[in-house]
Protein backbone atom coordinates (compact mmCIF):
# COMPACT_ATOMS: atom_id res chain seq x y z
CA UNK A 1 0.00 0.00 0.00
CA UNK A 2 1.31 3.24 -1.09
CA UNK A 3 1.67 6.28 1.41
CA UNK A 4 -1.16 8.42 -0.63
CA UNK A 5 -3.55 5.25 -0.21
CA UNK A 6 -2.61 4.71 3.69
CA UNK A 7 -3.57 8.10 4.64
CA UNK A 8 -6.33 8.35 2.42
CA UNK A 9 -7.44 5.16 4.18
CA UNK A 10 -6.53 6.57 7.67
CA UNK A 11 -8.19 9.79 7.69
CA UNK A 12 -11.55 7.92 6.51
CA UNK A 13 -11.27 6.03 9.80
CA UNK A 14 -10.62 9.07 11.64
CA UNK A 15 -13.71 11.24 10.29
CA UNK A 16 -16.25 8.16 10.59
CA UNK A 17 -14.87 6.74 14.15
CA UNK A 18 -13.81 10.06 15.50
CA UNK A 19 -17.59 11.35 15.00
CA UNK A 20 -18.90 8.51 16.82
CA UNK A 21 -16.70 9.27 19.93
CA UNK A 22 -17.27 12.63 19.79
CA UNK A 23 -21.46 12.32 19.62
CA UNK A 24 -22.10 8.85 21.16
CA UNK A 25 -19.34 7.44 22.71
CA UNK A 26 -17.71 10.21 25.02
CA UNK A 27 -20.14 10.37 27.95
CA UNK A 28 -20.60 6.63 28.22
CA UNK A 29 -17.05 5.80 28.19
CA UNK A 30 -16.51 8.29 31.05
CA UNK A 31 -19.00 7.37 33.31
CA UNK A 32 -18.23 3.49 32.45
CA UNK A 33 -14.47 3.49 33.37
CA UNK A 34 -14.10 5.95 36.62
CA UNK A 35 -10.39 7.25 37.43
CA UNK A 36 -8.49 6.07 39.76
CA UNK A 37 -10.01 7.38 43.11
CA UNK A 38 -10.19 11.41 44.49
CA UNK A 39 -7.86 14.01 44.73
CA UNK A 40 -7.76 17.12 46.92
CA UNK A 41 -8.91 20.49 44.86
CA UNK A 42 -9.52 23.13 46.85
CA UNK A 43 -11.07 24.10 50.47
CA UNK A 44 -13.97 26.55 50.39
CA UNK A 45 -17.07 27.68 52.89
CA UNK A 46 -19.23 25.14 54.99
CA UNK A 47 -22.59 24.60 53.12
CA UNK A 48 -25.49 23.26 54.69
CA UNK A 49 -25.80 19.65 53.90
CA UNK A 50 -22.05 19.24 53.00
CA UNK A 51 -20.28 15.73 54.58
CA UNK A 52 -19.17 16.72 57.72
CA UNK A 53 -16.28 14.31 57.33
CA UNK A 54 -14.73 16.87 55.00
CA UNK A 55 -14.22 19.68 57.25
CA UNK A 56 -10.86 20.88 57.58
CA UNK A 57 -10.58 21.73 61.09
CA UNK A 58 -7.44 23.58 60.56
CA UNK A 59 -8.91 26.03 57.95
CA UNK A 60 -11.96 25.73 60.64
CA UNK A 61 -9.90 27.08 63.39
CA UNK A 62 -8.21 29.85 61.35
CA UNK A 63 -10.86 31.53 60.23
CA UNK A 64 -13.36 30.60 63.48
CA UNK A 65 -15.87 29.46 60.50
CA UNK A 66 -16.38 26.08 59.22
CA UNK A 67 -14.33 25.03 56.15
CA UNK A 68 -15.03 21.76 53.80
CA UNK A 69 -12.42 20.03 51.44
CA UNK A 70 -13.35 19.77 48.01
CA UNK A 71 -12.03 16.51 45.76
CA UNK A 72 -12.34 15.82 42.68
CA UNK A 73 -11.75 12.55 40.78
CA UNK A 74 -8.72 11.81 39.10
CA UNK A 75 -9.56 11.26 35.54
CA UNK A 76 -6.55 10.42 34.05
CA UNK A 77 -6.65 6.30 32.36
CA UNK A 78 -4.73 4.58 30.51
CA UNK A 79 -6.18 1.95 27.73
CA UNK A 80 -4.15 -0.45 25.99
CA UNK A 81 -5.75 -1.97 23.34
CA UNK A 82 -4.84 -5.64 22.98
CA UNK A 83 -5.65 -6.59 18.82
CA UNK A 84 -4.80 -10.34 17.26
CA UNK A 85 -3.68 -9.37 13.78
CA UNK A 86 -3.04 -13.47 13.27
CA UNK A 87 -4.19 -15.11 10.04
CA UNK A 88 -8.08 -16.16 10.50
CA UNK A 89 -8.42 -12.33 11.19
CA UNK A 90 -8.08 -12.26 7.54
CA UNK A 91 -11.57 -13.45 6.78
CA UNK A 92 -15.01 -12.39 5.54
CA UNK A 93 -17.81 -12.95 3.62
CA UNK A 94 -19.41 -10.08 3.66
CA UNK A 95 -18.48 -6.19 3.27
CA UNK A 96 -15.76 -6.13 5.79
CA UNK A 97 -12.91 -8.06 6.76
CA UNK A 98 -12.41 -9.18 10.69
CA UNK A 99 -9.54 -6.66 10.45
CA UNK A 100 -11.02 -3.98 9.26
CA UNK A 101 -13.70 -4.08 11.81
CA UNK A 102 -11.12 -5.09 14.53
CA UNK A 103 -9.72 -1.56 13.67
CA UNK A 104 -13.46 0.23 13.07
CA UNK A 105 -13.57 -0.41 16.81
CA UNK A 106 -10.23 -0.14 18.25
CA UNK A 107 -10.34 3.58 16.72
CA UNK A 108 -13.62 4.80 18.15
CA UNK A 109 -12.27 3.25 21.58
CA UNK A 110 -8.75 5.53 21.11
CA UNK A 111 -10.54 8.66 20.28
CA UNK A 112 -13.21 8.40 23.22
CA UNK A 113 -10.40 7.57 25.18
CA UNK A 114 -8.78 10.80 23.98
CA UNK A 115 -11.72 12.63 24.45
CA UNK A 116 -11.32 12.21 27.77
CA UNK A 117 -7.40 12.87 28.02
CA UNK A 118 -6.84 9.23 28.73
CA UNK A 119 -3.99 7.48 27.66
CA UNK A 120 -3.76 5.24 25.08
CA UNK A 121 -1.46 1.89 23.94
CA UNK A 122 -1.26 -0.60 21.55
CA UNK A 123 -0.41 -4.24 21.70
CA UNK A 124 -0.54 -6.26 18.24
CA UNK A 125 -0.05 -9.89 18.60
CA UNK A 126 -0.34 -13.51 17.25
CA UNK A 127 1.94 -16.08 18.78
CA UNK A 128 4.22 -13.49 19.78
CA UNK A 129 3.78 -9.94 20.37
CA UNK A 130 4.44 -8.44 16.76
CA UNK A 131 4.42 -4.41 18.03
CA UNK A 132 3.94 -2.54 21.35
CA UNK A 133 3.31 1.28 21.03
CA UNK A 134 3.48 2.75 24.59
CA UNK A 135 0.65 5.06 25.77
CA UNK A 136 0.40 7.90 25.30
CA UNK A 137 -2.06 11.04 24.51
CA UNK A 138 -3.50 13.29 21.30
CA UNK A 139 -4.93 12.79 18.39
CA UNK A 140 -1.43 12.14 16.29
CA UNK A 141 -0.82 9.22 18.79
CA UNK A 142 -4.03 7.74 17.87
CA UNK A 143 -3.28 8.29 13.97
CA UNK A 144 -0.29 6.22 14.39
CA UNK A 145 -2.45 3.64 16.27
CA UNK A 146 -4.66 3.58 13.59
CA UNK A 147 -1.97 3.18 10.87
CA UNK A 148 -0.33 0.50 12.37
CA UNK A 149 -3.85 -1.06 12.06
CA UNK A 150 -4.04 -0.44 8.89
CA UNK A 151 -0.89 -1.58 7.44
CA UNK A 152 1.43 -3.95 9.73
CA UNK A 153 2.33 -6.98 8.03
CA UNK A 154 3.11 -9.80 11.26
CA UNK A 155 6.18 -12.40 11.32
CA UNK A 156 3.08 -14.94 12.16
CA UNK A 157 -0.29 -16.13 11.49
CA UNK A 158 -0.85 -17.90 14.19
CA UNK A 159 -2.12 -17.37 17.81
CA UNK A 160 -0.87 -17.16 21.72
CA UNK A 161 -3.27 -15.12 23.32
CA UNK A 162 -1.92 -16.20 26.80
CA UNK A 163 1.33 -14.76 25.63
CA UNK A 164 0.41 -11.22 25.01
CA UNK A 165 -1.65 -10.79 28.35
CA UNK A 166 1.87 -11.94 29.66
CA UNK A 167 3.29 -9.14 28.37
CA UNK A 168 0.83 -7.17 28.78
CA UNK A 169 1.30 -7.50 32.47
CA UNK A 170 4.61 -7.02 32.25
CA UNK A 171 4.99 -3.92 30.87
CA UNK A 172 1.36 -2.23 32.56
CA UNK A 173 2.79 -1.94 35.97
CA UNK A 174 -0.33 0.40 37.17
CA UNK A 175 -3.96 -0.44 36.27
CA UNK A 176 -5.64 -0.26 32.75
CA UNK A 177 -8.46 -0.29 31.17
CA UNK A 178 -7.45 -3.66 28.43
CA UNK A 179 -9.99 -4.06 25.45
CA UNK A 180 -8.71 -7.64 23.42
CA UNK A 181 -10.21 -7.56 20.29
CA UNK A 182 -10.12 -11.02 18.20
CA UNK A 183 -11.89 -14.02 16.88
CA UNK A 184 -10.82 -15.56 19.99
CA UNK A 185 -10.18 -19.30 18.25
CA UNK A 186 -7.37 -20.01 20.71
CA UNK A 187 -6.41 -22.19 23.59
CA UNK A 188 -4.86 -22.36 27.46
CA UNK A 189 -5.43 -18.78 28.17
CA UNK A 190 -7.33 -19.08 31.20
CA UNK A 191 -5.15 -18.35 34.06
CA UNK A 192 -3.62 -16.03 32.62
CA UNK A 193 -6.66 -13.84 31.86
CA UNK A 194 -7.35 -14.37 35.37
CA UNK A 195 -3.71 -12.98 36.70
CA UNK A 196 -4.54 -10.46 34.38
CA UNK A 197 -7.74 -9.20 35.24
CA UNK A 198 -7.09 -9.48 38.88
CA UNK A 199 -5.23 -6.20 38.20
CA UNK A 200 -7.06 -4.84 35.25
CA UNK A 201 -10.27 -4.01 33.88
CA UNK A 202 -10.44 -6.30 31.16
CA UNK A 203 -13.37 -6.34 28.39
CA UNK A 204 -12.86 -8.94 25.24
CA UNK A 205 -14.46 -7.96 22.04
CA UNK A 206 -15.28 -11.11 19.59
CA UNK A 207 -15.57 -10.07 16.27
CA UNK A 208 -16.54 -13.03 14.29
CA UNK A 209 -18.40 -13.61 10.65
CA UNK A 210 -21.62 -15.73 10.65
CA UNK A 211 -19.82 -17.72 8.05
CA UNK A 212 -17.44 -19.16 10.44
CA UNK A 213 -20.28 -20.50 13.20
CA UNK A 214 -20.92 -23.52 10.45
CA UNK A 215 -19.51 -25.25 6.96
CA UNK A 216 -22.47 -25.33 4.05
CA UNK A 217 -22.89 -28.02 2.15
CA UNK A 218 -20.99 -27.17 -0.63
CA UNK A 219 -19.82 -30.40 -1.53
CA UNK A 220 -16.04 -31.27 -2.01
CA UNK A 221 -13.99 -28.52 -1.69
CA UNK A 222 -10.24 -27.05 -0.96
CA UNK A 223 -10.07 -24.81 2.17
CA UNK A 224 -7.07 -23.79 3.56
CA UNK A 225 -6.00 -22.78 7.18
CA UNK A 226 -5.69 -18.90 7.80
CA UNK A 227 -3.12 -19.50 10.46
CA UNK A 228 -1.37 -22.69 9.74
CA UNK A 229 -1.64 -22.16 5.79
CA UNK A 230 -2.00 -26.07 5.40
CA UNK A 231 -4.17 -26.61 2.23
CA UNK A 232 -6.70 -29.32 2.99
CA UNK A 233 -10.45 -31.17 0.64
CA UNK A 234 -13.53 -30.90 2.30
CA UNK A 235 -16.50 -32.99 1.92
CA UNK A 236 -19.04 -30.15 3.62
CA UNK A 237 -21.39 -32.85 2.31
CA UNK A 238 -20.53 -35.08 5.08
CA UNK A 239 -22.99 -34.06 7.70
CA UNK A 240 -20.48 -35.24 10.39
CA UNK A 241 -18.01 -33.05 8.88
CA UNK A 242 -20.05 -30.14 9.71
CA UNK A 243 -21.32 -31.14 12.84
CA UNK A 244 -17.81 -31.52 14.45
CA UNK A 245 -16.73 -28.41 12.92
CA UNK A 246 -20.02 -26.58 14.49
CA UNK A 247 -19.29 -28.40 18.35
CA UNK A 248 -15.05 -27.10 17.51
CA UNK A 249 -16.35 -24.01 17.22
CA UNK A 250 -18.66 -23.64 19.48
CA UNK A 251 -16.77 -24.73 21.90
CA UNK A 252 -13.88 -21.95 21.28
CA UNK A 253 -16.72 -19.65 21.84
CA UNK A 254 -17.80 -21.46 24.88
CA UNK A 255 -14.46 -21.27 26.33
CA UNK A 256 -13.71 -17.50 25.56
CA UNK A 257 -17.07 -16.58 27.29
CA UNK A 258 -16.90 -19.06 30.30
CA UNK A 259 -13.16 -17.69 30.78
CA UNK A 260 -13.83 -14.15 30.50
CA UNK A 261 -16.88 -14.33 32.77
CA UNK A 262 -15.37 -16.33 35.72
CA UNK A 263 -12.14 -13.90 35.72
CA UNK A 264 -14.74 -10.94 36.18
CA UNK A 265 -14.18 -9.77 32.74
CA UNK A 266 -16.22 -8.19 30.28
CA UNK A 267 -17.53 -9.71 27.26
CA UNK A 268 -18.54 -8.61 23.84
CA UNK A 269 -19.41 -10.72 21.05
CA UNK A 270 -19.82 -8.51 17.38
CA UNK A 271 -20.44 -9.82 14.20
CA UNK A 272 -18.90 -8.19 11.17
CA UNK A 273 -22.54 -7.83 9.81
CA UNK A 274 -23.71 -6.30 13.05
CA UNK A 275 -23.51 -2.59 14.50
CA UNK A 276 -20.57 -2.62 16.78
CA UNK A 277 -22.30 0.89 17.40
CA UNK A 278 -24.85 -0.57 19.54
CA UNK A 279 -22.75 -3.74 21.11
CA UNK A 280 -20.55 -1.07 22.35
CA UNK A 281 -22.90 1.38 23.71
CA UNK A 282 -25.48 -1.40 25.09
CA UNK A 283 -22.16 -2.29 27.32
CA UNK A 284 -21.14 0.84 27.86
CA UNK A 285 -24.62 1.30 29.49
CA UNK A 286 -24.72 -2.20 31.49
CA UNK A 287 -21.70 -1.50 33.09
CA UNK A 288 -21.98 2.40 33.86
């Protein structure tokens, strides 16, 4: 992709994501993910029905009137946005690719994160983390985000989610607001989602294609394996065939949820087809 085509492509991300934060998005991601506790402002004049337990008896004494401490909460987040850029991200039947709706998402999430002067990181993995861009704030940081979105090209197709909530951990020493965003067709993450959302406040976004929930019966045909690349024939005729491919991958789905939900994580499932618009907000609203 050429540099005229990248930026066209980025700043048609930023104009339809960044008017979604701005109009929809803002107040519901503030009064979802609170700051990190209060903070001492100011001291002003005793009002009737103020907490008593904020007097400040020194002030008090001082000025032989009664004096209250004011607080205010301390806003400042940081998000880190955990994306699987592996190769069955790479899929769709429909208008959109996983990817591209993987970074739909991931952008509205930076700019109402901005909106709010958070901080904001990225973590792009597979089987191995692939990039890390620290957090940080403004609108430039989040073009870059975006970008990298866009246009990284990873070592490898395949997938260790368990792996990049290691590092994850690792490098987030205070806590974070973590939105993973992938198809979620992965193994033996469990305890370390749990390590990791002992910590911090984790959500998982499953953006999936309807395509992928079962095999039609198309008769014999040549698939091949987004992450492994191995080239395989089909029968899709075979209703076994398609039955244990529908219990495989339910069961992936079944474990994501189940492991999400005991660790006291959030959960979003999104289909490509769907409006992440609402998914996002009808969460945004559950939890505030």
């Amino acid at each position: 992709m050429d540099t005229k085509e990248l930026l066209k492509k980025v700043r048609k991300i930023e104009i339809k994501t960044r008017r979604l934060s701005d109009h929809i998005f803002g107040g519901e991601y503030h009064s979802t993910f609170k700051g990190r506790g209060m903070t001492f402002s100011e001291v002003r004049q005793y009002h009737y029905g103020d907490d008593v337990r904020n007097i400040d008896w020194n002030v008090t004494a001082r000025y032989n009137e009664p004096f209250v401490k004011v607080f205010e909460e301390e806003r400042e987040l940081t998000m880190m946005l955990m994306v699987d850029i592996s190769g069955s991200e790479l899929f769709g039947t429909g208008e959109q690719f996983k990817n591209e709706v993987v970074t739909e998402i991931a952008a509205t999430l930076a700019f109402s994160a901005t909106q709010n002067n958070d901080k904001i990181g990225l973590i792009l993995f597979s089987d191995q983390v692939e990039l890390y861009i620290p957090p940080k704030k403004g609108r430039s940081h989040v073009l870059r985000i975006i970008r990298e979105l866009i246009e990284f090209e990873p070592e490898s197709k395949q997938t260790n989610l368990a792996e990049a909530l290691k590092f994850m951990q690792n490098v987030m020493k205070k806590k974070a607001i973590v939105f993973v965003l992938s198809d979620f067709i992965a193994d033996d993450y469990e305890q370390t989602m749990k390590i990791a959302s002992n910590k911090h406040d984790v959500t998982g976004i499953r953006v999936y294609d309807k395509r992928e929930e079962e095999i039609p019966n198309l008769g014999v045909v040549q698939m091949q394996d987004g992450e492994t690349g191995e080239l395989m024939l089909v029968n899709t005729s075979s209703k076994t065939v398609r039955n244990n491919y529908a219990k495989f991958y339910r069961n992936k789905v079944r474990y994501y949820q189940e492991t999400f939900s005991r660790s006291g994580a959030g959960v979003i499932n999104c289909r490509v087809d769907e409006s992440y618009v609402k998914k996002l907000l009808g969460y945004f609203k559950r939890r505030g």
